[in-house]
N, C-alpha and C. Protein backbone atom coordinates (compact mmCIF):
# COMPACT_ATOMS: atom_id res chain seq x y z
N UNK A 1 -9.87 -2.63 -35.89
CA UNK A 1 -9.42 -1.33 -35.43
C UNK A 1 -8.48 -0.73 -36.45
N UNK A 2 -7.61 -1.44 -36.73
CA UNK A 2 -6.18 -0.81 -37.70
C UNK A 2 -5.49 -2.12 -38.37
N UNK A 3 -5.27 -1.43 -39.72
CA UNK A 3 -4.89 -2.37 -40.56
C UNK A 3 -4.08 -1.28 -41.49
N UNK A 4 -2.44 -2.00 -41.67
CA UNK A 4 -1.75 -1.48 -42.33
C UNK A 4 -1.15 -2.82 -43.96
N UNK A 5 -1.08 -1.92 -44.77
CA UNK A 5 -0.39 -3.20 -45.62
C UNK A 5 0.75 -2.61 -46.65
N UNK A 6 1.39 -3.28 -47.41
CA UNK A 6 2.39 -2.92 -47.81
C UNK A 6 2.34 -1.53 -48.48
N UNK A 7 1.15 -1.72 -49.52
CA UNK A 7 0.62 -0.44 -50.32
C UNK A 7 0.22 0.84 -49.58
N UNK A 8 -0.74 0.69 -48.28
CA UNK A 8 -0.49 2.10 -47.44
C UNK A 8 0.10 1.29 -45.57
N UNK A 9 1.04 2.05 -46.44
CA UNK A 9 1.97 1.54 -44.37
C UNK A 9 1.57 3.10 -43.42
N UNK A 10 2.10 3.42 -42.66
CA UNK A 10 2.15 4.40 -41.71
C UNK A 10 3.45 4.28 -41.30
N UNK A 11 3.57 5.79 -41.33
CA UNK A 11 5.27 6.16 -40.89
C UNK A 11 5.61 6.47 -39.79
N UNK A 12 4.34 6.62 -39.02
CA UNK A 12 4.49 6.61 -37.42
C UNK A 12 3.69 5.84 -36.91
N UNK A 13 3.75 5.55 -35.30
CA UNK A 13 2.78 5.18 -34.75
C UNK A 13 1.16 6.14 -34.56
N UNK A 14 0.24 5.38 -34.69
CA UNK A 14 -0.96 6.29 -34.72
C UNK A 14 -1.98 5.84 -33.66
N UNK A 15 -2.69 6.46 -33.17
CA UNK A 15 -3.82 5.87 -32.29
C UNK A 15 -5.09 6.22 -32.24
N UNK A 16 -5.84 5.66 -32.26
CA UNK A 16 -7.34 5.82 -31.90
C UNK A 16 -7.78 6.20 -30.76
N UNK A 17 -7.59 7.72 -30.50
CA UNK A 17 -7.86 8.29 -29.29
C UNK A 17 -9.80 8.51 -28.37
N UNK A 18 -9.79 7.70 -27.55
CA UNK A 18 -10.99 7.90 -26.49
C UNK A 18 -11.04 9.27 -25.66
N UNK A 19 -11.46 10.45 -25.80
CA UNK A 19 -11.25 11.56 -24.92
C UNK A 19 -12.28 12.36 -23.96
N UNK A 20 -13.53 11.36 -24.59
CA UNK A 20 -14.53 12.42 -23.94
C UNK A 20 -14.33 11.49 -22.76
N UNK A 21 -13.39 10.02 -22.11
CA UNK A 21 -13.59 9.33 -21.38
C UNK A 21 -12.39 9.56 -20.42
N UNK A 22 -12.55 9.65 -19.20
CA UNK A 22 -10.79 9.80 -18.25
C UNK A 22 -11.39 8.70 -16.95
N UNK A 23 -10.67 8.15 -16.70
CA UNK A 23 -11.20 7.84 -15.09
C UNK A 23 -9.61 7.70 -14.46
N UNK A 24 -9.53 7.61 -13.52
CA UNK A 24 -8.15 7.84 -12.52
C UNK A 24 -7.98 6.35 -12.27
N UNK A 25 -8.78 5.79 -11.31
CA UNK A 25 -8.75 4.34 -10.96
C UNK A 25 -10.35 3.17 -12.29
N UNK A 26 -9.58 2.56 -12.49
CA UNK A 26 -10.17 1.81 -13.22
C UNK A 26 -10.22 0.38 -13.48
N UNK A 27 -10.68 -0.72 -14.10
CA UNK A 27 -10.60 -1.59 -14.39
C UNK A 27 -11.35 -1.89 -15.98
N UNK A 28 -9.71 -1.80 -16.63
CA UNK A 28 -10.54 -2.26 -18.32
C UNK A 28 -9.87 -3.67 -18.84
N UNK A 29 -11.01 -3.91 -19.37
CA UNK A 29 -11.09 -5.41 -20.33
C UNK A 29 -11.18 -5.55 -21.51
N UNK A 30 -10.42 -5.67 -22.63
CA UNK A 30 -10.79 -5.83 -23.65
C UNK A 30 -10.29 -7.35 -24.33
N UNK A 31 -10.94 -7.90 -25.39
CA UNK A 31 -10.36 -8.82 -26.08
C UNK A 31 -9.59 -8.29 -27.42
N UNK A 32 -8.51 -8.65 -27.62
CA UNK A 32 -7.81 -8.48 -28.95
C UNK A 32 -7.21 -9.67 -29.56
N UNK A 33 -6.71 -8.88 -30.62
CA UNK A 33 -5.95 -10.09 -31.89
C UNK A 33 -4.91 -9.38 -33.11
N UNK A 34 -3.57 -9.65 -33.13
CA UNK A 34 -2.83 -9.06 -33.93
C UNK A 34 -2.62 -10.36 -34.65
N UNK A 35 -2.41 -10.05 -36.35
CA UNK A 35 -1.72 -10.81 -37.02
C UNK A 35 -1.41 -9.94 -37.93
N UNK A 36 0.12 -11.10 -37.72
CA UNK A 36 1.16 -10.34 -39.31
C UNK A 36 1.37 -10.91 -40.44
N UNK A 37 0.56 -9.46 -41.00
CA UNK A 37 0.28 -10.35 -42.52
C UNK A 37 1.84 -9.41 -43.01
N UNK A 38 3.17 -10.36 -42.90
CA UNK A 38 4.00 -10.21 -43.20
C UNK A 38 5.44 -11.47 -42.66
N UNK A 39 6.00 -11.68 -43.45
CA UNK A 39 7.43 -12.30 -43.53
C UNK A 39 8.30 -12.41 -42.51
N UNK A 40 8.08 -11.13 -41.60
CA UNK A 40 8.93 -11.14 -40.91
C UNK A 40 8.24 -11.75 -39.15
N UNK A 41 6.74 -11.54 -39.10
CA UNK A 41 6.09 -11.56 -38.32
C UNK A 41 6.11 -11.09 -37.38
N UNK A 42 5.73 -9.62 -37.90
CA UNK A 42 6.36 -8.52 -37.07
C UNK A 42 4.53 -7.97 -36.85
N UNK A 43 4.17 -8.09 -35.44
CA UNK A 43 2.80 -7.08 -35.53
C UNK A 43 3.04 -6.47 -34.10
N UNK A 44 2.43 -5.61 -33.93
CA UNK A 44 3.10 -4.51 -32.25
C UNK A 44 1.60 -3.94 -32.13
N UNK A 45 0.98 -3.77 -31.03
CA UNK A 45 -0.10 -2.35 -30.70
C UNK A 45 0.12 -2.40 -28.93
N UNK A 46 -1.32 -1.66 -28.94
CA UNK A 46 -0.92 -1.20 -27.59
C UNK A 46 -2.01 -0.73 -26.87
N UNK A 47 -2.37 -0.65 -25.54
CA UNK A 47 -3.94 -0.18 -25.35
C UNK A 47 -2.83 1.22 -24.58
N UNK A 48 -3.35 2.01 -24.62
CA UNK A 48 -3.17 3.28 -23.68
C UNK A 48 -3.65 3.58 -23.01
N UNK A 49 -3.28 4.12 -20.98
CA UNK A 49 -4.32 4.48 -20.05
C UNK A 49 -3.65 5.65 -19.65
N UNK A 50 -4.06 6.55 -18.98
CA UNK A 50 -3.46 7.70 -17.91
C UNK A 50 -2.90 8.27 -19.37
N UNK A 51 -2.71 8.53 -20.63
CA UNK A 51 -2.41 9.31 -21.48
C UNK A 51 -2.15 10.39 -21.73
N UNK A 52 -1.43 11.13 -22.13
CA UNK A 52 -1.58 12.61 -22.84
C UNK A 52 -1.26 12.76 -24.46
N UNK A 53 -2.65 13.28 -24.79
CA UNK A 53 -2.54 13.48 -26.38
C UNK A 53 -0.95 14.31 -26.78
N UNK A 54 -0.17 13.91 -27.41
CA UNK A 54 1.44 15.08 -27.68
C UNK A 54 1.33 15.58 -28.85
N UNK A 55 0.83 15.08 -29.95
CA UNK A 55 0.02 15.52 -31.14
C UNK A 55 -1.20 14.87 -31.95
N UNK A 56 -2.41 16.24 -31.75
CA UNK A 56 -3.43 16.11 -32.05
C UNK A 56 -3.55 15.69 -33.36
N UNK A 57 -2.88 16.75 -33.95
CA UNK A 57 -2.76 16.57 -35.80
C UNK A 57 -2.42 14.95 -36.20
N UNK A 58 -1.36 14.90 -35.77
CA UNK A 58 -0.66 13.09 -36.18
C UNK A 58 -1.36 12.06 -35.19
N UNK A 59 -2.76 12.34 -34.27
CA UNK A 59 -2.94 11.34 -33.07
C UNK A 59 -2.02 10.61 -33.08
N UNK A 60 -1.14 11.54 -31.78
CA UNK A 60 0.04 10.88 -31.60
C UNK A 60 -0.67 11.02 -29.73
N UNK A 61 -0.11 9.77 -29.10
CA UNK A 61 -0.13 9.72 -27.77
C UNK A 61 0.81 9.42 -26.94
N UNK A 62 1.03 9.84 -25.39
CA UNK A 62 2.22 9.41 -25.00
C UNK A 62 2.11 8.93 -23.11
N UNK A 63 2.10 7.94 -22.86
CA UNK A 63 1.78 7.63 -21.22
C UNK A 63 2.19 5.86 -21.23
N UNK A 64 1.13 5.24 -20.26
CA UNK A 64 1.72 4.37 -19.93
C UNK A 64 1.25 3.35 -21.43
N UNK A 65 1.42 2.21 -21.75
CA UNK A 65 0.64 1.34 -22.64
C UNK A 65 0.50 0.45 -22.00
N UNK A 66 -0.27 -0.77 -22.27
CA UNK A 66 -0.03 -2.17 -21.86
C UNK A 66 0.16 -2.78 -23.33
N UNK A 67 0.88 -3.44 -23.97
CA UNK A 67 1.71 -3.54 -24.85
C UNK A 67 1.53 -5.12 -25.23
N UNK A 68 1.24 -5.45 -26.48
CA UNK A 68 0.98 -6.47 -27.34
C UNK A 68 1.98 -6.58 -28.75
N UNK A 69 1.87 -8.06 -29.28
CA UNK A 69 3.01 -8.40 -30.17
C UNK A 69 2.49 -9.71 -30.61
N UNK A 70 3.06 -9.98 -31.68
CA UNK A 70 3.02 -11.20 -32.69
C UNK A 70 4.37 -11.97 -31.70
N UNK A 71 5.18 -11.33 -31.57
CA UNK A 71 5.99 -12.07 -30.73
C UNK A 71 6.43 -12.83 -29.74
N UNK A 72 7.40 -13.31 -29.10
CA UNK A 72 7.47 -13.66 -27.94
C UNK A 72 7.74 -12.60 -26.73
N UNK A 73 7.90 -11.62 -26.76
CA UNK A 73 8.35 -10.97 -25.49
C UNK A 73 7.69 -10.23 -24.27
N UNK A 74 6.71 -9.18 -25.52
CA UNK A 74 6.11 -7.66 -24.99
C UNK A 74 4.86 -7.92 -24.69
N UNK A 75 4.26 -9.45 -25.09
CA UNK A 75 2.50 -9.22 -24.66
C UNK A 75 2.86 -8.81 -23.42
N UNK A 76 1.53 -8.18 -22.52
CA UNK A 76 1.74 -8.01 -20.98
C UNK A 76 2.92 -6.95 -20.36
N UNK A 77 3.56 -6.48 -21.35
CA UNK A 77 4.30 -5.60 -20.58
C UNK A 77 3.55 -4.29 -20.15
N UNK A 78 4.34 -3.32 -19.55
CA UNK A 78 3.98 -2.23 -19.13
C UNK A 78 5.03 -1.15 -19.99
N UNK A 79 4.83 -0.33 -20.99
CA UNK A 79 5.78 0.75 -21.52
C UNK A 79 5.39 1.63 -21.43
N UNK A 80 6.02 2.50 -21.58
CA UNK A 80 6.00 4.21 -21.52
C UNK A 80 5.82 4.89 -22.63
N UNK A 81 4.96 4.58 -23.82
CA UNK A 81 4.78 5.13 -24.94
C UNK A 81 5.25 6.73 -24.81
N UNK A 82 5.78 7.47 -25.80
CA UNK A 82 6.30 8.27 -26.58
C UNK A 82 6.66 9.74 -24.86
N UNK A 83 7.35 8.98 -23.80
CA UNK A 83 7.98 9.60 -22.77
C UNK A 83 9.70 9.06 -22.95
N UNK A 84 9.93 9.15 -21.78
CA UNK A 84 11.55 8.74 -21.21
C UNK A 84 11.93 7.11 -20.87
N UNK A 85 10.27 6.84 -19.95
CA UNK A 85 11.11 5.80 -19.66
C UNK A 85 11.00 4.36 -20.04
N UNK A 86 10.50 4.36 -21.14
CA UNK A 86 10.77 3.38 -22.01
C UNK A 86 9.57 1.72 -21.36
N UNK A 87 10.54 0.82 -21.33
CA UNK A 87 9.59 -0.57 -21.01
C UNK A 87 10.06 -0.32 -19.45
N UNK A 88 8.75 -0.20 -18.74
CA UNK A 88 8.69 -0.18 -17.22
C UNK A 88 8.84 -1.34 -16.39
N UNK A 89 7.96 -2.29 -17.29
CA UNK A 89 8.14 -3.61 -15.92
C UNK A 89 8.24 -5.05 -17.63
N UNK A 90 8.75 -5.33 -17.10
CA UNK A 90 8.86 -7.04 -18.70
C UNK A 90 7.84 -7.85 -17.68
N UNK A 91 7.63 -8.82 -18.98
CA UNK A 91 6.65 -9.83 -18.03
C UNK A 91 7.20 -10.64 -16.84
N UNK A 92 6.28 -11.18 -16.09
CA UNK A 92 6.79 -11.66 -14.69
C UNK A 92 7.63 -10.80 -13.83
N UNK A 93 7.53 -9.42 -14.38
CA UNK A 93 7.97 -8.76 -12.97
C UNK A 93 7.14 -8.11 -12.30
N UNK A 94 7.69 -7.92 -10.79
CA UNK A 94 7.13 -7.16 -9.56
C UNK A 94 7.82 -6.00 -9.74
N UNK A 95 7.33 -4.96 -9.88
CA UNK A 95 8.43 -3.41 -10.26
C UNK A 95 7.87 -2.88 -8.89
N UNK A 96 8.75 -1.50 -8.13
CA UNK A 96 8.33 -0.31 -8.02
C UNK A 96 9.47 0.71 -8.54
N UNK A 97 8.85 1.68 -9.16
CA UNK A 97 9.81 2.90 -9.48
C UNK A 97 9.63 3.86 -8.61
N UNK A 98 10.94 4.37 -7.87
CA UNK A 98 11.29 4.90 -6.78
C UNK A 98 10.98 6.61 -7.05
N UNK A 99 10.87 7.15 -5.89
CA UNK A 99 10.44 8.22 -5.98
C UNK A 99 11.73 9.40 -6.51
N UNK A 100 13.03 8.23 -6.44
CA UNK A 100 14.10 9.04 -7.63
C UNK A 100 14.29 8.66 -8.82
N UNK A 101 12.74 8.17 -9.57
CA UNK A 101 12.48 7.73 -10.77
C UNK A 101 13.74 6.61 -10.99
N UNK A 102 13.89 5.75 -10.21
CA UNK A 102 15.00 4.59 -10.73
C UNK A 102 13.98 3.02 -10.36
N UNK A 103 14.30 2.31 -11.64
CA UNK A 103 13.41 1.10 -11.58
C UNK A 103 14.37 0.24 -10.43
N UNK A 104 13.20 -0.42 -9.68
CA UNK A 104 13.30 -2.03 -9.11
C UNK A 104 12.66 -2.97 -8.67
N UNK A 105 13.30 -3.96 -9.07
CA UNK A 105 12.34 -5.26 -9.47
C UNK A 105 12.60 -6.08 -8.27
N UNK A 106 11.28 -6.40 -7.24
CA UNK A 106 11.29 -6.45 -5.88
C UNK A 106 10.70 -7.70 -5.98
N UNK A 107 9.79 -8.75 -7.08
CA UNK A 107 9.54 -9.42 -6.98
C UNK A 107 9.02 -10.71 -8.53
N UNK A 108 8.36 -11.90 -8.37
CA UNK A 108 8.05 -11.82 -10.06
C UNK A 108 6.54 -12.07 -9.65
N UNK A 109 5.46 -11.96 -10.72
CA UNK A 109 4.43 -12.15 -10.92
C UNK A 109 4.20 -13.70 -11.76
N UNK A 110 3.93 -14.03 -12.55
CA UNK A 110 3.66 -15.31 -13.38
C UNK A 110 5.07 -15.25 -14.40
N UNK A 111 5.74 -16.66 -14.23
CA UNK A 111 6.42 -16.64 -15.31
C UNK A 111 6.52 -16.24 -16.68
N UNK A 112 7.36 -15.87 -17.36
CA UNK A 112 7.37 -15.49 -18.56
C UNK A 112 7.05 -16.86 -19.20
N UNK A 113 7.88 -17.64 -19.25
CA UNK A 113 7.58 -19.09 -20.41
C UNK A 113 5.83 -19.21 -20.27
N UNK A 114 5.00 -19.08 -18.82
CA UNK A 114 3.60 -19.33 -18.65
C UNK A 114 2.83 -18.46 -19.28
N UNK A 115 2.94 -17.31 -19.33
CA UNK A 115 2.56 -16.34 -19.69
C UNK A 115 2.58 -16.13 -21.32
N UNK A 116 3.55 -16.75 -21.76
CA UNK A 116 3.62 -16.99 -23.42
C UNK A 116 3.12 -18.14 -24.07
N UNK A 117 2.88 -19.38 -22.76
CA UNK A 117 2.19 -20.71 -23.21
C UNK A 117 0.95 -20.52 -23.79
N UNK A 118 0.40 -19.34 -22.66
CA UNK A 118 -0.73 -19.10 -22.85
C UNK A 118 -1.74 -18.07 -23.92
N UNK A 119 -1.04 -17.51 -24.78
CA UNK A 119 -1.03 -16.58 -25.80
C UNK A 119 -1.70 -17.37 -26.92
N UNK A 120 -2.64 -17.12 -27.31
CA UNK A 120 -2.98 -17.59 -29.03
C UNK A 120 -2.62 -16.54 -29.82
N UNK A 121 -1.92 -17.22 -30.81
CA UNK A 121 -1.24 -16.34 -32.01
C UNK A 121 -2.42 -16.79 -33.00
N UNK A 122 -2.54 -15.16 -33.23
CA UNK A 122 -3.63 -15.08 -34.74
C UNK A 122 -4.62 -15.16 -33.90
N UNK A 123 -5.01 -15.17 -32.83
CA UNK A 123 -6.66 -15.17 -32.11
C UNK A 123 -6.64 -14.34 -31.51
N UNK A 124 -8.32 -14.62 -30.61
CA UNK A 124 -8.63 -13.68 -30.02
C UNK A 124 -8.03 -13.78 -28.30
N UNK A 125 -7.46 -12.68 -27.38
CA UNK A 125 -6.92 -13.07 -26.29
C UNK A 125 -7.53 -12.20 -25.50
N UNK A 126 -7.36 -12.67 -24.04
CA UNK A 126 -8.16 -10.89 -22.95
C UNK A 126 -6.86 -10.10 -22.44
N UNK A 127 -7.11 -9.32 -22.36
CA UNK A 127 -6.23 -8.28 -21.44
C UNK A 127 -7.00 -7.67 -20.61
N UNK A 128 -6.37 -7.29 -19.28
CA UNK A 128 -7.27 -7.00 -18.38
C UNK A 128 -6.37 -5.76 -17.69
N UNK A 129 -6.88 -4.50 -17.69
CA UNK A 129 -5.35 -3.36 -16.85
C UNK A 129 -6.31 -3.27 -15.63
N UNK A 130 -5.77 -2.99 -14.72
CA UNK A 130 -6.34 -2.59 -13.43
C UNK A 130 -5.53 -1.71 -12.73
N UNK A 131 -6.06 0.01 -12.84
CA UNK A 131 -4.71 0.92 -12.23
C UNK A 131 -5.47 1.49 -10.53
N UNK A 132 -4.83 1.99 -10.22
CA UNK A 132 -5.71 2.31 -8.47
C UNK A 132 -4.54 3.01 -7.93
N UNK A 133 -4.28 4.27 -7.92
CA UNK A 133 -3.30 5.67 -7.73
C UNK A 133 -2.51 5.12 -8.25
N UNK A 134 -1.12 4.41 -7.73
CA UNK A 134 -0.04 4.73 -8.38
C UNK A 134 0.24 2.58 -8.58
N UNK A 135 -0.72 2.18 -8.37
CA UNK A 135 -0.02 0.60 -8.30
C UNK A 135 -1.34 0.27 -9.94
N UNK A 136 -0.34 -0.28 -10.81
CA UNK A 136 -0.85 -0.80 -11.99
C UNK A 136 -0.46 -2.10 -12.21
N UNK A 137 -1.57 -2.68 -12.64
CA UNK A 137 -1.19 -3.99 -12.65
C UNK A 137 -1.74 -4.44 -14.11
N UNK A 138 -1.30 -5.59 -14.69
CA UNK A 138 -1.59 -6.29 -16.18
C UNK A 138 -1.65 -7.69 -16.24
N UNK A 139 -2.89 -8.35 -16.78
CA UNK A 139 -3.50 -9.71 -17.29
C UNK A 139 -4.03 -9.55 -18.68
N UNK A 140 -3.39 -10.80 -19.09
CA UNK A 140 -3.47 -11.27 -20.21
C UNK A 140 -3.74 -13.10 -19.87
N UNK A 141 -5.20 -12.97 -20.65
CA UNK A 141 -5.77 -14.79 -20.34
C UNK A 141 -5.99 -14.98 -18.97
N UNK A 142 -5.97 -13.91 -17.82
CA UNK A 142 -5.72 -14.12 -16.86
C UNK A 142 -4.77 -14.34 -15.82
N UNK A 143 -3.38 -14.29 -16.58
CA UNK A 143 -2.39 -14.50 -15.76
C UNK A 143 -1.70 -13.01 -15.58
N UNK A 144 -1.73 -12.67 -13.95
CA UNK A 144 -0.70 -11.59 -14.34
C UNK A 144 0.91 -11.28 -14.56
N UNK A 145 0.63 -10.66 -15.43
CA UNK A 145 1.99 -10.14 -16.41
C UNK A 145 2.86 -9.23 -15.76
N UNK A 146 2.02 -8.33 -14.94
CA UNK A 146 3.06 -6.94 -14.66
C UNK A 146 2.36 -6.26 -13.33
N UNK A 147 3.44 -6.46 -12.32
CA UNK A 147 2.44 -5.34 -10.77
C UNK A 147 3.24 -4.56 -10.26
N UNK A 148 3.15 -3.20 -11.14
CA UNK A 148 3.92 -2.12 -10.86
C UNK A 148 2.96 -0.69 -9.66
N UNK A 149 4.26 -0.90 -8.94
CA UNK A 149 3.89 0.63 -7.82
C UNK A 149 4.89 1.62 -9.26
N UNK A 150 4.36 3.10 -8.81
CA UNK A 150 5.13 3.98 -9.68
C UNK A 150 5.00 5.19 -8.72
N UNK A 151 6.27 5.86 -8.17
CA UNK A 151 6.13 6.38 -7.19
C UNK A 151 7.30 7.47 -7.58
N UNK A 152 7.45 7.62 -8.88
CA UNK A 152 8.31 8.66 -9.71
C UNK A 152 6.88 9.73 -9.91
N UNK A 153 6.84 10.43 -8.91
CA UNK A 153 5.99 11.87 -9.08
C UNK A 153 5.65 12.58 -10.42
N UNK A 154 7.40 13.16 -10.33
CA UNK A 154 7.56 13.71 -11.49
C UNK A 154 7.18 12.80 -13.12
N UNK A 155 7.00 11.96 -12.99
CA UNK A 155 6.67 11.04 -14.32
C UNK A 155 5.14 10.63 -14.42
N UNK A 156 5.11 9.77 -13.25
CA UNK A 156 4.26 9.17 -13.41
C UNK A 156 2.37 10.20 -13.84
N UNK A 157 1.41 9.33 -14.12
CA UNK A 157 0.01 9.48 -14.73
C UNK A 157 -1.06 9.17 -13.60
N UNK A 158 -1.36 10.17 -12.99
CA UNK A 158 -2.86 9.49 -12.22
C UNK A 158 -4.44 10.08 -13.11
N UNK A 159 -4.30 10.57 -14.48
CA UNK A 159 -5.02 10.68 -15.12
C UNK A 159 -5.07 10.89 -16.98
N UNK A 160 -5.86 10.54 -17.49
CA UNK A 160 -5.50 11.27 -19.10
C UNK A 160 -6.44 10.16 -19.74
N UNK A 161 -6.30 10.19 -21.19
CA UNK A 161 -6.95 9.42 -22.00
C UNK A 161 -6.73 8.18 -21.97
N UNK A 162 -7.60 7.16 -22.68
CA UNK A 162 -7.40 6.13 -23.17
C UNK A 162 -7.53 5.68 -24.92
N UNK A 163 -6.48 5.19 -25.48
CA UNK A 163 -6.17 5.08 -26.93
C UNK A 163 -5.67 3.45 -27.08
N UNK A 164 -5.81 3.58 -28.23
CA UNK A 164 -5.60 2.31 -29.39
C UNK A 164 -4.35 2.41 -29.72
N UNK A 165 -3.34 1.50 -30.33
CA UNK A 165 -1.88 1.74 -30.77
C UNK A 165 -2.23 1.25 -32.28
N UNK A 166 -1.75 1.34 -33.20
CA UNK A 166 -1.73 1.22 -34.74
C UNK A 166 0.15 1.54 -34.85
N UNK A 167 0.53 0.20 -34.78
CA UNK A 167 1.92 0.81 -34.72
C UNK A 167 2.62 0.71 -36.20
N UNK A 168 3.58 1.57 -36.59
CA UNK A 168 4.74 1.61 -37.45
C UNK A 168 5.42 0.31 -37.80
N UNK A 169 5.84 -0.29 -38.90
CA UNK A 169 6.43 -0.99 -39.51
C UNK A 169 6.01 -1.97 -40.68
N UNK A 170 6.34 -3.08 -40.54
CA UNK A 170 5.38 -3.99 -41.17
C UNK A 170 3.88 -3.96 -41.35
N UNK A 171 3.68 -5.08 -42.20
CA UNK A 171 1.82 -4.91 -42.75
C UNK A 171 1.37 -5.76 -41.63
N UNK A 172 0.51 -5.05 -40.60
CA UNK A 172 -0.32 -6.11 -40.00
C UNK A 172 -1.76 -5.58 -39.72
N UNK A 173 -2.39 -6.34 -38.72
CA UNK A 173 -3.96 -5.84 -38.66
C UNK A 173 -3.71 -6.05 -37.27
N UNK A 174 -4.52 -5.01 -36.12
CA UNK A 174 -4.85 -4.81 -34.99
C UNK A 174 -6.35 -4.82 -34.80
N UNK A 175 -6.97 -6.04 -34.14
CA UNK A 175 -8.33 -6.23 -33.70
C UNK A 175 -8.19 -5.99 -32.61
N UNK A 176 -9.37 -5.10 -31.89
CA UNK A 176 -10.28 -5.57 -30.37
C UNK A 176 -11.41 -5.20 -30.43
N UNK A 177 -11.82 -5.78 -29.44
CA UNK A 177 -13.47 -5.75 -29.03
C UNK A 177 -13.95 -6.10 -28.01
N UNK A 178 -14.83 -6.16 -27.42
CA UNK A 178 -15.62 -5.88 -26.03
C UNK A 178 -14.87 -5.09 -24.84
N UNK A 179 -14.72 -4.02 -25.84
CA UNK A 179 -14.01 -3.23 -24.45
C UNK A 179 -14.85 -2.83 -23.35
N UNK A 180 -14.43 -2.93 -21.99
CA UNK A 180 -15.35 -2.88 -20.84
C UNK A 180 -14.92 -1.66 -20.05
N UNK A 181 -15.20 -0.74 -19.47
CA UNK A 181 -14.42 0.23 -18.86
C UNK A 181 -15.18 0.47 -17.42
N UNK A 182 -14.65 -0.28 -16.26
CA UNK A 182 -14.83 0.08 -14.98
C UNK A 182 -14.34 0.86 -13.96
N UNK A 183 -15.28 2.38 -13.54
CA UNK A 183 -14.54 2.95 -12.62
C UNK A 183 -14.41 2.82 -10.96
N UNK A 184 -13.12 2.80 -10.73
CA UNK A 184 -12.91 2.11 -9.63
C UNK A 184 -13.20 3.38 -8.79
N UNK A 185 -13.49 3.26 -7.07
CA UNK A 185 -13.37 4.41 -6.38
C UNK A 185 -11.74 4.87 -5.94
C-alpha cells in the first residue's frame, strides 16, 4: 500500500481514499503488516471508516481510525483521526461517549498484555471493525480490542468513506490485503 523511506519521507499523513464505497453498518476484514525499516522502530497506519475527506488536494482524511503500530500500545485502538477527540477507547477498553461528548470507560474487553501477545511484528495480522449505528467495535487476531457506544451526536460518524493511513515520520512500509467489506442491515 505505502512505503516511505529516508530519501522520499512525507510530511504529512496521507491516505488512500475508497469513495465510490460508503456503507453505514458494516463488517470489514482486512489482513495487514507494518515494518520499520528504521532505528527507531517507529511504523503507525490506520484503516479509516465513517470518514470525511478534509483535504482532497493533500488526501487528507478525518473520522474514526482503527489504528496500527510497530509498537506496543495503539494496535486495536479506536482514534479520531484529524478531529478533536483524539484516542477514543485504548485497548481492553469498554467505552461509551456520553451524549455530553465526555468519555467513559464502563468496562474492559481483552486484556492489553493478551492482545499484544498476540501481535506478529513484521507479519501478516487480521483486523476485523464491525460498526452498527453508534456501537463500534475492534479485533485484531481475533481478540477484541475496543467496544465503543458513541452517543456524542454532535461528533460522532454514522456515515463517510473508507481510507488507508500512510502515516508521517520515520521510513516504514504499510501492507494490506484481502480486504473484505460487509454490509450490515
Amino acid at each position: 500500500m505505502g512505503r516511505t523511506t529516508a530519501e522520499a519521507p512525507i510530511k504529512a499523513n496521507t491516505f488512500l481514499i475508497c469513495t465510490n464505497v460508503n456503507a453505514a453498518n458494516f463488517e470489514l476484514r482486512c489482513s495487514f503488516k507494518l515494518v520499520a525499516n528504521n532505528d527507531k522502530t517507529f511504523a503507525n497506519s490506520g484503516i479509516q471508516y465513517r470518514s470525511a475527506v478534509l483535504d482532497p488536494a493533500g488526501w487528507r482524511v478525518g473520522g474514526y481510525q482503527a489504528d496500527m503500530e510497530a509498537g506496543p500500545n495503539y494496535t486495536g485502538i479506536l482514534y479520531e483521526e484529524g478531529m478533536t477527540r483524539g484516542i477514543m477507547a485504548m485497548r481492553g477498553e469498554k467505552v461509551t461517549w456520553t451524549d455530553a461528548c465526555k468519555k467513559e470507560v464502563t468496562g474492559e474487553t481483552t486484556k492489553p498484555a493478551e492482545i499484544e501477545a498476540g501481535i506478529r511484528k513484521d507479519a501478516w495480522n487480521e483486523y476485523r471493525i464491525v460498526a452498527r449505528g453508534n456501537h463500534l467495535q475492534h479485533f485484531v487476531n481475533g481478540k477484541l480490542t475496543v467496544d465503543v457506544t458513541d452517543n456524542c451526536v454532535e461528533k460522532r460518524a454514522t456515515n463517510g468513506v473508507f481510507a488507508l493511513q500512510l502515516h508521517a515520520g520515520e521510513p516504514m512500509t504499510a501492507s494490506f490485503k484481502n480486504i473484505q467489506l460487509k454490509k450490515l442491515p
